[in-house]
PDB file of N, CA and C in Angstrom:
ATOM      1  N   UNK A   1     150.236-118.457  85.046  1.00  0.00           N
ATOM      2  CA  UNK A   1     150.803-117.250  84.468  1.00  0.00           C
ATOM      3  C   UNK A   1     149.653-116.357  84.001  1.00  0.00           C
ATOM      4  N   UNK A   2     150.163-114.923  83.898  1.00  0.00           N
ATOM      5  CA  UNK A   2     148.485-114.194  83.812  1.00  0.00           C
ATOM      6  C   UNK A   2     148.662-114.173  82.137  1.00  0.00           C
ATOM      7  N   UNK A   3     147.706-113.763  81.907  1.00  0.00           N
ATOM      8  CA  UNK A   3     147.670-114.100  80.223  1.00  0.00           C
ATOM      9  C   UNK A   3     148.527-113.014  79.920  1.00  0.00           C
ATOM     10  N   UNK A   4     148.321-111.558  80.147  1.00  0.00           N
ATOM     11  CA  UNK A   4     149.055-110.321  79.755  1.00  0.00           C
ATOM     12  C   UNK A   4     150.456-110.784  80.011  1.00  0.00           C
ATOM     13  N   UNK A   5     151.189-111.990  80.543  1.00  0.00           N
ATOM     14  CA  UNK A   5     152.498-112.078  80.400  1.00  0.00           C
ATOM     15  C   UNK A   5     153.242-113.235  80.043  1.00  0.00           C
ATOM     16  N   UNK A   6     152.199-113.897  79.605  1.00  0.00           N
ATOM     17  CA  UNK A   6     152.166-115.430  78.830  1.00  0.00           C
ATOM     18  C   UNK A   6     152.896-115.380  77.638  1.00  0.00           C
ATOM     19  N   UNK A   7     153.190-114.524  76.526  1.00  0.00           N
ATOM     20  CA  UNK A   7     153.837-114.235  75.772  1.00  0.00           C
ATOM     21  C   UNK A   7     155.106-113.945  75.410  1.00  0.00           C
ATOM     22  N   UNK A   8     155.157-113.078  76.668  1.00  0.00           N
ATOM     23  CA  UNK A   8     156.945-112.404  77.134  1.00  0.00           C
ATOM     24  C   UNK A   8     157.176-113.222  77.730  1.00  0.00           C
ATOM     25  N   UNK A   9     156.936-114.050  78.559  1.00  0.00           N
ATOM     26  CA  UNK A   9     157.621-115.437  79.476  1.00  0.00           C
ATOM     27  C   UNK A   9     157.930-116.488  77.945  1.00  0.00           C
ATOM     28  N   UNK A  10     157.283-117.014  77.464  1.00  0.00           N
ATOM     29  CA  UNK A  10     157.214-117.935  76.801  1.00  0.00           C
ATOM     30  C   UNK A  10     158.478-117.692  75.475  1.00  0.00           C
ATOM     31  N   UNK A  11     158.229-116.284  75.143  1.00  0.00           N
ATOM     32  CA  UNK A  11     159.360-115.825  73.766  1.00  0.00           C
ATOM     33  C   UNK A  11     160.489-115.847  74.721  1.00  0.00           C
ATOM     34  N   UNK A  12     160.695-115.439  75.946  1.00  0.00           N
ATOM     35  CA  UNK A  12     162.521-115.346  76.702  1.00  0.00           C
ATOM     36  C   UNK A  12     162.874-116.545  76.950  1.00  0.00           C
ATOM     37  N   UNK A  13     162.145-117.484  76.834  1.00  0.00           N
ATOM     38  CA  UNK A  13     161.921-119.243  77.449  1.00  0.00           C
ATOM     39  C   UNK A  13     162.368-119.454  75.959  1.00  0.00           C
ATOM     40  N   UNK A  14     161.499-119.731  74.640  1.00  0.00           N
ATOM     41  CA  UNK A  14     162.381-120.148  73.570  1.00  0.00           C
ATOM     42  C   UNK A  14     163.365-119.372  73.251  1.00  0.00           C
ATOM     43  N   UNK A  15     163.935-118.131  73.554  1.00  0.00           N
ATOM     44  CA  UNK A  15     165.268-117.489  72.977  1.00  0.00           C
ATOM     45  C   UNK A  15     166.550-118.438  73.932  1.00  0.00           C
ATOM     46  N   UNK A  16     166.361-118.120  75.286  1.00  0.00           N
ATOM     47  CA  UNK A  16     166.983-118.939  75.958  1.00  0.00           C
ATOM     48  C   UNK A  16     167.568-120.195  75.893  1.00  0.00           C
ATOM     49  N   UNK A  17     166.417-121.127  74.927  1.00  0.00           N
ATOM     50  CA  UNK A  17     166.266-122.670  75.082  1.00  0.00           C
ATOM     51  C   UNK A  17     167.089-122.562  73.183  1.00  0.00           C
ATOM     52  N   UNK A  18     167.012-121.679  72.661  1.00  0.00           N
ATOM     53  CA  UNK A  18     167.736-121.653  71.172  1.00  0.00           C
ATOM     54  C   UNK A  18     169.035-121.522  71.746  1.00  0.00           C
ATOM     55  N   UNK A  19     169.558-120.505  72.300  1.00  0.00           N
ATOM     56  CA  UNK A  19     170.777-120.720  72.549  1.00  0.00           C
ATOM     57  C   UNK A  19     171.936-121.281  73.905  1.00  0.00           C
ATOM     58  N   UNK A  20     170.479-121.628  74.699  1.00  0.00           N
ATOM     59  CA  UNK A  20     171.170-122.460  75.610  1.00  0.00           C
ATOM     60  C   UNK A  20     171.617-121.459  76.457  1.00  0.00           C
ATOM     61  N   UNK A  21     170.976-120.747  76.862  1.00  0.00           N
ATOM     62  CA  UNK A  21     171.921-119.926  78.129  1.00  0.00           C
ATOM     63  C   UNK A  21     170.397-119.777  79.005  1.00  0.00           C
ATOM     64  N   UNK A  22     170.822-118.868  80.625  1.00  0.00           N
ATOM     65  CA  UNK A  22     170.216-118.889  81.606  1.00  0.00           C
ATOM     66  C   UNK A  22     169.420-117.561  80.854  1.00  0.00           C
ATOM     67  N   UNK A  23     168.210-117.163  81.899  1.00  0.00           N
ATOM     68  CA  UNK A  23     167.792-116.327  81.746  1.00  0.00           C
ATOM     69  C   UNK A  23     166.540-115.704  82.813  1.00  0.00           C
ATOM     70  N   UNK A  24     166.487-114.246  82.881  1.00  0.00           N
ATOM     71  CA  UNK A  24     165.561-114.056  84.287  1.00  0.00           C
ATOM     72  C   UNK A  24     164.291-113.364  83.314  1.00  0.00           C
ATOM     73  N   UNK A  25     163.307-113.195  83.858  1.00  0.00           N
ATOM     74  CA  UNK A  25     161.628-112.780  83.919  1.00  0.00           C
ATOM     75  C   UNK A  25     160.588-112.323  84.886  1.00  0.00           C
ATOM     76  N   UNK A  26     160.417-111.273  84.311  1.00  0.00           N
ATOM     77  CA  UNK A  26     159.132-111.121  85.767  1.00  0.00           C
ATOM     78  C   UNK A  26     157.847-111.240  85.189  1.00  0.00           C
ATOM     79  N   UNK A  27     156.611-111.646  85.387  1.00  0.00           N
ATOM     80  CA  UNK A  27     155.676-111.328  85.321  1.00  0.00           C
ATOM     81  C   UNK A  27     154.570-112.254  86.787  1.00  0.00           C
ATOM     82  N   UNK A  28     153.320-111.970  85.921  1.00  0.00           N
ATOM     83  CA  UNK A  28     152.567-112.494  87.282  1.00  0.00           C
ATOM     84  C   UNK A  28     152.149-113.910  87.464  1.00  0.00           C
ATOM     85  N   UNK A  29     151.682-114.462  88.295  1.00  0.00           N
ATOM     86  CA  UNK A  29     151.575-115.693  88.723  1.00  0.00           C
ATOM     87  C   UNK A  29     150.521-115.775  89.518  1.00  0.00           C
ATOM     88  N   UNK A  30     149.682-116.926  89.292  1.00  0.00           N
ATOM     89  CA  UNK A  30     148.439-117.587  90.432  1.00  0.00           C
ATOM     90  C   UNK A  30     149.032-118.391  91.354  1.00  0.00           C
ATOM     91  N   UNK A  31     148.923-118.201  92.367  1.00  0.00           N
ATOM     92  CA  UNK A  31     149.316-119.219  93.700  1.00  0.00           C
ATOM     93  C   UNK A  31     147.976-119.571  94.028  1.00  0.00           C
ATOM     94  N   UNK A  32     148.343-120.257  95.349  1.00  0.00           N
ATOM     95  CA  UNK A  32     147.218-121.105  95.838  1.00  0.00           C
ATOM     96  C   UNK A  32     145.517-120.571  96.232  1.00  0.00           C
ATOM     97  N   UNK A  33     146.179-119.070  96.379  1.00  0.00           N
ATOM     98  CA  UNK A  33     145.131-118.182  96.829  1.00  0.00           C
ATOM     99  C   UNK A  33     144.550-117.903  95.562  1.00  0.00           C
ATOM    100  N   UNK A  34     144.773-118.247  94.690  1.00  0.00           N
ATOM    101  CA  UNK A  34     144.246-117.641  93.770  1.00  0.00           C
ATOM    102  C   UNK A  34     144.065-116.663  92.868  1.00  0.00           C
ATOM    103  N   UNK A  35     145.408-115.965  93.513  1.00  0.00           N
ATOM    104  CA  UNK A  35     145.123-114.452  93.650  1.00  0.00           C
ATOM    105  C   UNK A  35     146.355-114.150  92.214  1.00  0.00           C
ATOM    106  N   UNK A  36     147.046-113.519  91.564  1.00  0.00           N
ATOM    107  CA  UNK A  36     148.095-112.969  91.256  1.00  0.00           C
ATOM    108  C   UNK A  36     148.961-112.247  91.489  1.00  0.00           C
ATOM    109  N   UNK A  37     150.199-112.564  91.708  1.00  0.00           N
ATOM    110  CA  UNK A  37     151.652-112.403  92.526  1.00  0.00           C
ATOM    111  C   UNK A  37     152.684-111.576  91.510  1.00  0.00           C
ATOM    112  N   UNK A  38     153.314-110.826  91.523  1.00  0.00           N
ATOM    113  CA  UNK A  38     154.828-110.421  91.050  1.00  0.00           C
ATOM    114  C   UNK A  38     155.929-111.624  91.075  1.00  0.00           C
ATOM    115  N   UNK A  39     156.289-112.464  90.071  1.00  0.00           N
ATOM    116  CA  UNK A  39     157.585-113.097  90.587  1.00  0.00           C
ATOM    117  C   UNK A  39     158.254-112.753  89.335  1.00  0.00           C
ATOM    118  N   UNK A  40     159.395-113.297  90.077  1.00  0.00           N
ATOM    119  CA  UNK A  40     160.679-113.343  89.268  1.00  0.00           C
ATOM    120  C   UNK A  40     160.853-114.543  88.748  1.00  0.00           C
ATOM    121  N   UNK A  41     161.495-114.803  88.046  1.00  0.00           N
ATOM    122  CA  UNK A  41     161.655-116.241  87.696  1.00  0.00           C
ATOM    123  C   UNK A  41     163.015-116.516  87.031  1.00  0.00           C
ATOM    124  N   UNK A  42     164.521-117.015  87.757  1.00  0.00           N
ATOM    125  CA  UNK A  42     165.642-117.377  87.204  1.00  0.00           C
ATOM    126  C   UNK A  42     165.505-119.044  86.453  1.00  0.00           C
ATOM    127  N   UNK A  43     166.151-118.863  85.566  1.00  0.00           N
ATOM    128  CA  UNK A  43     166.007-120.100  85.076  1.00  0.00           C
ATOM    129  C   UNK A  43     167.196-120.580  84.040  1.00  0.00           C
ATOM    130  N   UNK A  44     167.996-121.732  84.396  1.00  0.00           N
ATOM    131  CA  UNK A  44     169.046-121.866  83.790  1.00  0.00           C
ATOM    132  C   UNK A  44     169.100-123.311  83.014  1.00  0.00           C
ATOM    133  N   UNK A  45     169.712-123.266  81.978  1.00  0.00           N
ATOM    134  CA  UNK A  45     169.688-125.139  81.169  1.00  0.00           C
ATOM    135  C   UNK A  45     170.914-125.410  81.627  1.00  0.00           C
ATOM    136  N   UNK A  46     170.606-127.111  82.402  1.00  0.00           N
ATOM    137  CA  UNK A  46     171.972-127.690  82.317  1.00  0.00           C
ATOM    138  C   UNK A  46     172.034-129.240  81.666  1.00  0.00           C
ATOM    139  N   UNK A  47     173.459-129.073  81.630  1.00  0.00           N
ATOM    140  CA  UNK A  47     173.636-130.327  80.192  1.00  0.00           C
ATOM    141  C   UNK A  47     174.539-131.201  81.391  1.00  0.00           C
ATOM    142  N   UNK A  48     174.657-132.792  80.951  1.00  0.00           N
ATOM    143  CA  UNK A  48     175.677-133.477  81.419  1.00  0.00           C
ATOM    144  C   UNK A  48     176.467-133.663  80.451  1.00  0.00           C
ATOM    145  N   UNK A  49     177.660-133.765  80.925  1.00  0.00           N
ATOM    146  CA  UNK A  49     178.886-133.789  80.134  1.00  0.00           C
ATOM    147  C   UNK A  49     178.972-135.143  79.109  1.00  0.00           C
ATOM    148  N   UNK A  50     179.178-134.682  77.683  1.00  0.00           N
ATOM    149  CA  UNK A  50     178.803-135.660  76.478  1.00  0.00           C
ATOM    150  C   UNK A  50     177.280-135.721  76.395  1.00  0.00           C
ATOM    151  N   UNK A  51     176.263-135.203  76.867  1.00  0.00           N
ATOM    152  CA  UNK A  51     174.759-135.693  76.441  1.00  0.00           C
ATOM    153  C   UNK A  51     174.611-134.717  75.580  1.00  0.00           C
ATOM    154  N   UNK A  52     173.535-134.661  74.255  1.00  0.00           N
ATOM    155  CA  UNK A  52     172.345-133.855  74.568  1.00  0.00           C
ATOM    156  C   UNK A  52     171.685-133.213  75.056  1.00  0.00           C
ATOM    157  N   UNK A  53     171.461-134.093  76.333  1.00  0.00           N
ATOM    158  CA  UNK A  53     170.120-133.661  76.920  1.00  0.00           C
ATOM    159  C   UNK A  53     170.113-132.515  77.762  1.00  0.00           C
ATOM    160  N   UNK A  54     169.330-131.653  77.626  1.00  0.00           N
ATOM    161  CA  UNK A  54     168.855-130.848  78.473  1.00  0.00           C
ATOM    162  C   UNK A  54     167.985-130.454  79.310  1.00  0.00           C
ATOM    163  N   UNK A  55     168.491-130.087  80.862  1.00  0.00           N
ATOM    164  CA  UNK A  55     167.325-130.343  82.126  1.00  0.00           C
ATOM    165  C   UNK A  55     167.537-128.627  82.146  1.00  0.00           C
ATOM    166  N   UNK A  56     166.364-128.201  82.870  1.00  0.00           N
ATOM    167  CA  UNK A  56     166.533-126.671  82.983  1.00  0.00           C
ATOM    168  C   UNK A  56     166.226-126.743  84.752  1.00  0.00           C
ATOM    169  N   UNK A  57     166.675-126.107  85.063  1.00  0.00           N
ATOM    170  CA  UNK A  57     166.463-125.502  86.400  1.00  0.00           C
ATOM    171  C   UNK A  57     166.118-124.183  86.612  1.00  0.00           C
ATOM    172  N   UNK A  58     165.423-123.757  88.251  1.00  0.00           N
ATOM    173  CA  UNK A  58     164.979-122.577  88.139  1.00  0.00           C
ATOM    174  C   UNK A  58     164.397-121.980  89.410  1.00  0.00           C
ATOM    175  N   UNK A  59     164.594-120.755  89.578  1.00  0.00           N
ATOM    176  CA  UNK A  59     163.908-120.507  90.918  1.00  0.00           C
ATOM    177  C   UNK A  59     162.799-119.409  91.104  1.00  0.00           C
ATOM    178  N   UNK A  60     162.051-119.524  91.528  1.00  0.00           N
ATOM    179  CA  UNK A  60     160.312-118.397  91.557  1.00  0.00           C
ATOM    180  C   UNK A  60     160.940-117.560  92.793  1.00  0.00           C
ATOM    181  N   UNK A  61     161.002-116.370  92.521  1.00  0.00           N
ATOM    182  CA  UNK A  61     161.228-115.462  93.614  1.00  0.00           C
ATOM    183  C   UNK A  61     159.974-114.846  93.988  1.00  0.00           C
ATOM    184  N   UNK A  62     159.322-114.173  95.132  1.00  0.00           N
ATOM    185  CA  UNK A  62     157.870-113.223  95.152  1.00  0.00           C
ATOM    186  C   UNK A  62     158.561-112.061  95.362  1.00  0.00           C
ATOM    187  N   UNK A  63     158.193-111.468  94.269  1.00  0.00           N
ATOM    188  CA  UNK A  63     158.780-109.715  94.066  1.00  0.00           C
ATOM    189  C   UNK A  63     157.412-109.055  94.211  1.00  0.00           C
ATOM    190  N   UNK A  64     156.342-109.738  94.773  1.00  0.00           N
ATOM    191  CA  UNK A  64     154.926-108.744  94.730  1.00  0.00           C
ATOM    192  C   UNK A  64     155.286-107.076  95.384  1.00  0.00           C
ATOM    193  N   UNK A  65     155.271-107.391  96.820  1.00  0.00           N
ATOM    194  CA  UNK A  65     155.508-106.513  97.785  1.00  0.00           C
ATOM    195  C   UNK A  65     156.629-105.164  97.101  1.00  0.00           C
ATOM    196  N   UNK A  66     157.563-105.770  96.667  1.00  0.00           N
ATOM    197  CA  UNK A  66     158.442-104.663  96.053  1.00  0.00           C
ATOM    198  C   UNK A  66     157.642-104.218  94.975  1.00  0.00           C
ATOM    199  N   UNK A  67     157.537-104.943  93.771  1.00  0.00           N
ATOM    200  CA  UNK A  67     156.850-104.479  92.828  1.00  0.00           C
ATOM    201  C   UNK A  67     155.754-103.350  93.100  1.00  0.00           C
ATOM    202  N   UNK A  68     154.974-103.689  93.884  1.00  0.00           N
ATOM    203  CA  UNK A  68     154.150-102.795  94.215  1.00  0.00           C
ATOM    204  C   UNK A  68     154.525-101.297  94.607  1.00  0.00           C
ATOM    205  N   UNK A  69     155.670-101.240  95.519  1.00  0.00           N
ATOM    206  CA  UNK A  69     156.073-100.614  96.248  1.00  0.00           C
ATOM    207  C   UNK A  69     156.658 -99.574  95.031  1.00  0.00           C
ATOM    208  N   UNK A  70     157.767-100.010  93.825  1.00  0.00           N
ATOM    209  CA  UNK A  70     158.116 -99.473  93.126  1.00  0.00           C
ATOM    210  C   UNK A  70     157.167 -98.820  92.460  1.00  0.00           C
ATOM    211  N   UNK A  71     155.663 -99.575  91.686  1.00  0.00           N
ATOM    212  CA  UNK A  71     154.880 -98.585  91.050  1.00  0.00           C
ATOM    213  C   UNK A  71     154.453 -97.314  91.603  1.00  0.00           C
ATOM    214  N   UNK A  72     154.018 -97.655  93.313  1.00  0.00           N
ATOM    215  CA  UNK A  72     153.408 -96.773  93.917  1.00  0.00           C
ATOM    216  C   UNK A  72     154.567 -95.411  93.750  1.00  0.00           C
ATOM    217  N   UNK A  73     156.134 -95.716  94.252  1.00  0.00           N
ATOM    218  CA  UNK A  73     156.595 -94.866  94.048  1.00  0.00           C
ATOM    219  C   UNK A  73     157.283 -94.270  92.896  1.00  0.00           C
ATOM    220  N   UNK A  74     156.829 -94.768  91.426  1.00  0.00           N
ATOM    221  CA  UNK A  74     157.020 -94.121  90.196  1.00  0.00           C
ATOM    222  C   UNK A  74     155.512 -93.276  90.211  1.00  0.00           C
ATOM    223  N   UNK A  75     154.305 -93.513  90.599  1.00  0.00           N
ATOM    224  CA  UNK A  75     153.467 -92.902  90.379  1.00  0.00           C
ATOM    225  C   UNK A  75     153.860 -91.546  91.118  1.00  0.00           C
ATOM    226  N   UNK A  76     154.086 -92.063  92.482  1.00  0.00           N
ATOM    227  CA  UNK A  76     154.246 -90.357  92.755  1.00  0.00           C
ATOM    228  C   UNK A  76     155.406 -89.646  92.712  1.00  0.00           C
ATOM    229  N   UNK A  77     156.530 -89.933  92.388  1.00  0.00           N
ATOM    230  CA  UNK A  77     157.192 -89.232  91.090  1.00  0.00           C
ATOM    231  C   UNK A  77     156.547 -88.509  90.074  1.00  0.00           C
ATOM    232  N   UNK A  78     155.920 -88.768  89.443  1.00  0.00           N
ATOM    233  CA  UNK A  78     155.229 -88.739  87.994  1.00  0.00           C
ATOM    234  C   UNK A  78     154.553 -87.500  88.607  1.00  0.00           C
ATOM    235  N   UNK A  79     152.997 -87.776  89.701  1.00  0.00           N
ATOM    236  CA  UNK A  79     152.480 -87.193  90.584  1.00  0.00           C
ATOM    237  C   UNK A  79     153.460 -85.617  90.781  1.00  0.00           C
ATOM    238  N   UNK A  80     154.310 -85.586  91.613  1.00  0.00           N
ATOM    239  CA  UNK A  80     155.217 -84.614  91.661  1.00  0.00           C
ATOM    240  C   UNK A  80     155.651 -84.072  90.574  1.00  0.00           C
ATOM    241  N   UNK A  81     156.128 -84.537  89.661  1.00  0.00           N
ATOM    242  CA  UNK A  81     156.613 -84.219  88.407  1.00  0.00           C
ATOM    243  C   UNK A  81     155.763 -82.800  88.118  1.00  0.00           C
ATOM    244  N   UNK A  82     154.373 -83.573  87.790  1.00  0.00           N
ATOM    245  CA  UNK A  82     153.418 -82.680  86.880  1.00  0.00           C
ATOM    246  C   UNK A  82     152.916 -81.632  87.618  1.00  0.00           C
ATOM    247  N   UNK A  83     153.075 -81.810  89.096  1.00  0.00           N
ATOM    248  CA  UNK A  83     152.608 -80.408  90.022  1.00  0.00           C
ATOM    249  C   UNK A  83     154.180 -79.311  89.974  1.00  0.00           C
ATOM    250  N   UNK A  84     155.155 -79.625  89.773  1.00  0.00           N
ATOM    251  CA  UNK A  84     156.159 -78.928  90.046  1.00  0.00           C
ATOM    252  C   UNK A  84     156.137 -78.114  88.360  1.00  0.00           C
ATOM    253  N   UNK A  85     155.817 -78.596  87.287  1.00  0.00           N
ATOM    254  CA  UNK A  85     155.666 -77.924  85.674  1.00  0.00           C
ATOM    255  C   UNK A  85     154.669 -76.953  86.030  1.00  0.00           C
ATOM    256  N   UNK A  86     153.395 -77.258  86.792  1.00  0.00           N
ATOM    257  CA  UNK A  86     151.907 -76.480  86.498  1.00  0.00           C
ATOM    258  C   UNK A  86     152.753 -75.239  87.695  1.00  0.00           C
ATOM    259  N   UNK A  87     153.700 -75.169  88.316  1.00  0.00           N
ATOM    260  CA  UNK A  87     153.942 -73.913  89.224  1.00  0.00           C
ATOM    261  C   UNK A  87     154.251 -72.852  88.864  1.00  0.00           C
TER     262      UNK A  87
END
């Protein structure tokens, strides 16, 4: 996990785990390459019937490619924005 999102993963992970419900997250991730990724991350607690115990489950989505795609095109929004005021 990259450090800048080690915090916000970790606080939605104990709010979640206080009240026992599912919950989603994005931030970034090291894979094998080394490199840092966009994912998503669903993640749900499940109980067996009469236990305690709780197992969580969960699935890593790669939202890099989009992610990216979205900043690029809020930037040039933004980009446009400020040339269409200066006219």
């Amino acid at each position: 996990c990259h450090p800048e999102d080690a915090e916000t993963i970790l606080r939605r992970h104990g709010e979640a785990r206080e009240r026992h419900e599912r919950y989603e997250v994005r931030g970034r991730f090291r894979g094998a390459s080394q490199t840092y990724r966009w994912m998503m991350l669903r993640v749900w607690p499940v109980r067996a019937p009469g236990s305690d115990q709780e197992t969580w489950f969960g699935a890593a989505i790669d939202i890099d490619d989009l992610h990216r795609l979205s900043e690029s095109r809020e930037l040039l929004a933004r980009e446009l924005s400020h040339r269409i005021k200066n006219i």
